[in-house]
Protein backbone atom coordinates (compact mmCIF):
# COMPACT_ATOMS: atom_id res chain seq x y z
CA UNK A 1 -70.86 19.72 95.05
CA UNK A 2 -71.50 23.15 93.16
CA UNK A 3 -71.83 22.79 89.28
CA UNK A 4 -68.95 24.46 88.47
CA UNK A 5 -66.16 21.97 90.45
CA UNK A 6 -68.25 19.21 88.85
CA UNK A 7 -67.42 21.02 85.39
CA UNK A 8 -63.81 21.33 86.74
CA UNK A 9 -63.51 17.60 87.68
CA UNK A 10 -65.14 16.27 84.22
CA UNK A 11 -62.77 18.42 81.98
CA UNK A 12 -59.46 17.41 84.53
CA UNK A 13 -60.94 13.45 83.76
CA UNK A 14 -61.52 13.80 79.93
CA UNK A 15 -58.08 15.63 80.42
CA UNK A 16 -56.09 12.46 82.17
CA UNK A 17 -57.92 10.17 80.27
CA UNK A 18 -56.50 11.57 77.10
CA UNK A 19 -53.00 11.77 78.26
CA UNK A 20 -53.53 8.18 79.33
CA UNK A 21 -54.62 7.22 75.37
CA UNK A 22 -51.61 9.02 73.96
CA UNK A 23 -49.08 7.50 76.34
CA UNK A 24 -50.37 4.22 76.20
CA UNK A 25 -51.14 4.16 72.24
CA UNK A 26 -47.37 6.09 71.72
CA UNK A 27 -46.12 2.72 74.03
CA UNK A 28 -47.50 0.44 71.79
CA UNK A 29 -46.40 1.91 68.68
CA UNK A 30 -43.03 2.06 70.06
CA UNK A 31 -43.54 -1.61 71.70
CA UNK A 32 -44.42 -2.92 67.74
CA UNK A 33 -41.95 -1.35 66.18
CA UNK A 34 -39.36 -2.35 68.35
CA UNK A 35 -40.57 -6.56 68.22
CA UNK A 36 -40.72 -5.60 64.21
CA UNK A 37 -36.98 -4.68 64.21
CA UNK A 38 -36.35 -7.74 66.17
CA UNK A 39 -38.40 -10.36 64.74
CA UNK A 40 -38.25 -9.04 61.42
CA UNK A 41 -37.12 -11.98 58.79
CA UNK A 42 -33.87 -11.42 57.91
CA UNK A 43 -33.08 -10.90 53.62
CA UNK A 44 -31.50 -14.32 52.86
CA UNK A 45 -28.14 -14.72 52.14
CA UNK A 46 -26.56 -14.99 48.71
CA UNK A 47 -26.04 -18.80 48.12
CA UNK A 48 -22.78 -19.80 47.97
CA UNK A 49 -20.60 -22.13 46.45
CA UNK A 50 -22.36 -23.03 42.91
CA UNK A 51 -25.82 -24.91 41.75
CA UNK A 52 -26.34 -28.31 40.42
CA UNK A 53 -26.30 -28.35 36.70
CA UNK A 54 -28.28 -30.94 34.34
CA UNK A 55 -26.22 -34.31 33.11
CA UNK A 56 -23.82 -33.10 30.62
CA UNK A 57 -22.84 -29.77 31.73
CA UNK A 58 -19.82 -28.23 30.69
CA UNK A 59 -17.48 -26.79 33.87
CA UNK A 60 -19.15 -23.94 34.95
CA UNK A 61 -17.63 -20.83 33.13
CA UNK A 62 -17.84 -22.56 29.96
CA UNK A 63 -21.34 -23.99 30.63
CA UNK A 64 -22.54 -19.92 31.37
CA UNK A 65 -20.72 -18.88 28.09
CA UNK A 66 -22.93 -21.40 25.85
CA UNK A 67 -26.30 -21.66 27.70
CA UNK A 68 -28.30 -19.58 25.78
CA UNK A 69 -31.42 -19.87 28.54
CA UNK A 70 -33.90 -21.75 26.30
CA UNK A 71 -35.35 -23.81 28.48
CA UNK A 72 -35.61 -26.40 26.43
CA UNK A 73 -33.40 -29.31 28.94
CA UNK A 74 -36.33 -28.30 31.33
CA UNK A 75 -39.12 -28.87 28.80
CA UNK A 76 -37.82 -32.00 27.57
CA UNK A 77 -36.90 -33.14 31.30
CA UNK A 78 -39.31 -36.24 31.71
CA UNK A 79 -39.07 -35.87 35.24
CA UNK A 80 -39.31 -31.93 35.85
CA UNK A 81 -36.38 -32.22 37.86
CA UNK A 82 -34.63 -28.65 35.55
CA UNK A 83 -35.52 -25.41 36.53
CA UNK A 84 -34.16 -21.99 36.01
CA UNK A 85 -32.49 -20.66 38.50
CA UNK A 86 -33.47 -16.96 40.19
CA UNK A 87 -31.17 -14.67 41.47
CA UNK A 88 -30.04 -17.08 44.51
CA UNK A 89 -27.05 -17.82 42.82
CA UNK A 90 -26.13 -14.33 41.44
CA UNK A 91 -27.98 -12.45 38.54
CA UNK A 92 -24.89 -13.68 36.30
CA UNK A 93 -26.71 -17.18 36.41
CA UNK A 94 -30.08 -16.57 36.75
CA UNK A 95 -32.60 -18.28 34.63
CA UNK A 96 -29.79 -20.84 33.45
CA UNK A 97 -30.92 -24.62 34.46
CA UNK A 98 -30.12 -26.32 38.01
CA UNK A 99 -31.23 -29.22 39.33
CA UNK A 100 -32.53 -29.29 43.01
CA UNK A 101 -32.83 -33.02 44.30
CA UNK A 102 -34.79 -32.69 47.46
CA UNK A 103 -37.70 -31.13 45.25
CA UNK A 104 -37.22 -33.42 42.22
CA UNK A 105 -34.20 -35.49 41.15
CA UNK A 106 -32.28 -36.54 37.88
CA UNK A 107 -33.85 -39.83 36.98
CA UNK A 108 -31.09 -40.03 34.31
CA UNK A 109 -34.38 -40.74 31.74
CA UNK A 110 -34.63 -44.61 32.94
CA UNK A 111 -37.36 -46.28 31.20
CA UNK A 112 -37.68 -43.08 29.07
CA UNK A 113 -37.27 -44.24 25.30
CA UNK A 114 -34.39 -42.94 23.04
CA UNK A 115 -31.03 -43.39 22.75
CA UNK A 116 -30.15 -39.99 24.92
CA UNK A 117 -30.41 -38.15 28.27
CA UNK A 118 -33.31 -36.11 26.94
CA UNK A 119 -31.76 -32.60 28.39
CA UNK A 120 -28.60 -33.47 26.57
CA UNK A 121 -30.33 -34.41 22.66
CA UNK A 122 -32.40 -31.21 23.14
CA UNK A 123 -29.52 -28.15 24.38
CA UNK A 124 -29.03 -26.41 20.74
CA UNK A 125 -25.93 -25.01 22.34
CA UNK A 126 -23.66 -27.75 23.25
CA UNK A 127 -23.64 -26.10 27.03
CA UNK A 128 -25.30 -29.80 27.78
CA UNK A 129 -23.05 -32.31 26.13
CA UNK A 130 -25.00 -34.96 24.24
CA UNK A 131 -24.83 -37.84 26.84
CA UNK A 132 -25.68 -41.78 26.02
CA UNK A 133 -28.45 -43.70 28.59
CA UNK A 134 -25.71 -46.74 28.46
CA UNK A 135 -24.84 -47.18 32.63
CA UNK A 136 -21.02 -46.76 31.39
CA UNK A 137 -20.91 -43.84 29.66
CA UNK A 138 -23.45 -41.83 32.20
CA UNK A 139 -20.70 -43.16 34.59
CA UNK A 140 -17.68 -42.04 32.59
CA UNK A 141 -19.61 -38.36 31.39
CA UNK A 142 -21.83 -37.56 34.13
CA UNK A 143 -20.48 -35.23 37.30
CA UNK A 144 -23.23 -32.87 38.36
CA UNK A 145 -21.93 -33.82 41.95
CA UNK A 146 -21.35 -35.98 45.13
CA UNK A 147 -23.53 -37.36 47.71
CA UNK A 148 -22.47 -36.67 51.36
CA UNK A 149 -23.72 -38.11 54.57
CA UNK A 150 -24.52 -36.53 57.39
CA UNK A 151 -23.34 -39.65 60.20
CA UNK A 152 -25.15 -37.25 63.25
CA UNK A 153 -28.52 -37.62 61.36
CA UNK A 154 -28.36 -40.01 59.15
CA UNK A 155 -31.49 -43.43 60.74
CA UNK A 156 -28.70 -46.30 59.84
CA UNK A 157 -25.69 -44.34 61.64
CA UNK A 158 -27.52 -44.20 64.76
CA UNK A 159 -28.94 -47.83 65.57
CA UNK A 160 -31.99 -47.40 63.36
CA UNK A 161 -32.09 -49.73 60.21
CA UNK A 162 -32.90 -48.08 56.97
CA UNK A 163 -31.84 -48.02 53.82
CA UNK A 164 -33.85 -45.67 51.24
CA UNK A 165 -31.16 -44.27 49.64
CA UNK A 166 -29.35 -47.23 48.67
CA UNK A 167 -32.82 -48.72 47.09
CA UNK A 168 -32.47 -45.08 45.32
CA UNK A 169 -29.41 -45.43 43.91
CA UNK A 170 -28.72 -45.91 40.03
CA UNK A 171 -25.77 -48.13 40.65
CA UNK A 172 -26.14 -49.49 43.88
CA UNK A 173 -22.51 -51.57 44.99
CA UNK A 174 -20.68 -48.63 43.02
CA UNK A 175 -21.91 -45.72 43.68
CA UNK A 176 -23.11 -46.30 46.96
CA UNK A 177 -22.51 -49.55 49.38
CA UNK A 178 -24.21 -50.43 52.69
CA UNK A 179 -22.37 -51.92 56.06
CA UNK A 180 -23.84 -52.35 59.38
CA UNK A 181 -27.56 -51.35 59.74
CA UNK A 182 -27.32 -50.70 56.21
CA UNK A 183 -25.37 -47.66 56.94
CA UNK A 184 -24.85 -45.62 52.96
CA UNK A 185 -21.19 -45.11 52.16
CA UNK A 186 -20.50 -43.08 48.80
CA UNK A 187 -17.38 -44.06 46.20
CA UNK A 188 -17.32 -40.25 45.06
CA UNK A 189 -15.78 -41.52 42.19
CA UNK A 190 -18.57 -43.53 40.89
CA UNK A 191 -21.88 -41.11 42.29
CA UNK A 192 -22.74 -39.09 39.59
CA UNK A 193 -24.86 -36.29 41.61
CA UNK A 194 -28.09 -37.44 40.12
CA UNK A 195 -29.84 -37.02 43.65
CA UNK A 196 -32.47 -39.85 43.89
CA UNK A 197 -30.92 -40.90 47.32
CA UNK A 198 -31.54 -37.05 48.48
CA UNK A 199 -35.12 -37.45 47.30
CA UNK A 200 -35.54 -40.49 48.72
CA UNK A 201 -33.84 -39.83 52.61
CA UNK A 202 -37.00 -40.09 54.82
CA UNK A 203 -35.25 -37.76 57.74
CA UNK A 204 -35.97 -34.28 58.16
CA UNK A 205 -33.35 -32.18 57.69
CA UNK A 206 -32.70 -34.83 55.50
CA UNK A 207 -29.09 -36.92 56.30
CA UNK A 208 -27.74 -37.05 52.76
CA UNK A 209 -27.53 -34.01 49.99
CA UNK A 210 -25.71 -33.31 46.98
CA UNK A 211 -22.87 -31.30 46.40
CA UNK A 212 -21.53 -29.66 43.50
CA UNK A 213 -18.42 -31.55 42.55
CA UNK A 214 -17.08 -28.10 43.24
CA UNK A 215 -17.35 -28.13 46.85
CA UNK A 216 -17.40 -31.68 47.78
């Protein structure tokens, strides 16, 4: 082979080779971008419905009226179950306090010493009502919302025997009761939203949550 078609056959392979680069690299850009756009986390929704708000909180347009967004129910919280919200709930309520059970429920300050919910002596605003520790009146004053059961998920509704939410609850044989296989039933009158049977449901997704009084 003369020189010059070995010249001509190295310059058509450096040639092909390049096209081959650009096509293939152009395919995986294209490839990427395309899996990007369709595994791409989606933005999350705007919560609906509204949050769960400390022991003593006024309804909720008054409550946003008065809270001044101290902090101070959160800092005085003995069991850091008060946080302030972000924008999940709209940027009309963030910062202001909610409670999320499933990360850390309203213990209602048992054992805690005083003669007050500790969120409710502390709010200088009156946005948190000052509430009494007596069982009665944390009964009679306290609505931050209701505990449903999910039946399809819930250990006790399907043939397994459990029980951890009603060895949760505040007032067990009022606010909650237990049949067959110890199987939770809630008197939505009497559950007071505090969330220690949310905190304490051992299935995941977890069978019972707490709804604002709200939506329940």
């Amino acid at each position: 082979m003369s020189a010059g078609r070995r010249k001509l056959k190295r310059r058509t392979f450096l040639r092909d080779a390049a096209i081959t680069t650009a096509v293939a690299g152009a395919a995986i850009e294209w490839s990427t971008s395309l899996l990007g756009r369709l595994f791409a986390p989606k933005p999350a929704a705007a919560a609906t419905g509204l949050p769960i708000r400390p022991p003593g909180a006024l309804d909720e347009e008054e409550f946003l009226s008065r809270c001044i967004r101290c902090q101070r129910c959160g800092d005085a919280c003995p069991n850091q179950a008060i946080a302030p919200l972000d924008d999940e709930f709209g940027p009309q309520r963030r910062t202001t306090p909610h409670i999320k059970p499933r990360e850390q429920a309203c213990m209602l300050c048992n054992g805690v010493e005083g003669e007050y919910l500790k969120c409710t002596e502390v709010c200088p605003s009156g946005a948190l009502q000052r509430t009494r520790k007596e069982p009665e009146e944390i009964q009679r004053t306290v609505h931050m919302g209701v505990a449903v059961v999910d039946t399809a998920l819930c250990y006790s509704y399907n043939e397994w025997s459990c029980g951890a939410c009603y060895r949760a609850c505040p007032f067990p044989d009022r606010a909650m009761k237990i049949g067959l296989w110890e199987q939770p039933q809630i008197d939505p009158d009497a559950c007071v939203g505090c969330g220690l049977c949310e905190r304490a449901c051992i299935r995941y997704p977890h069978a019972i949550h707490v709804q604002p009084r709200t939506m329940a």
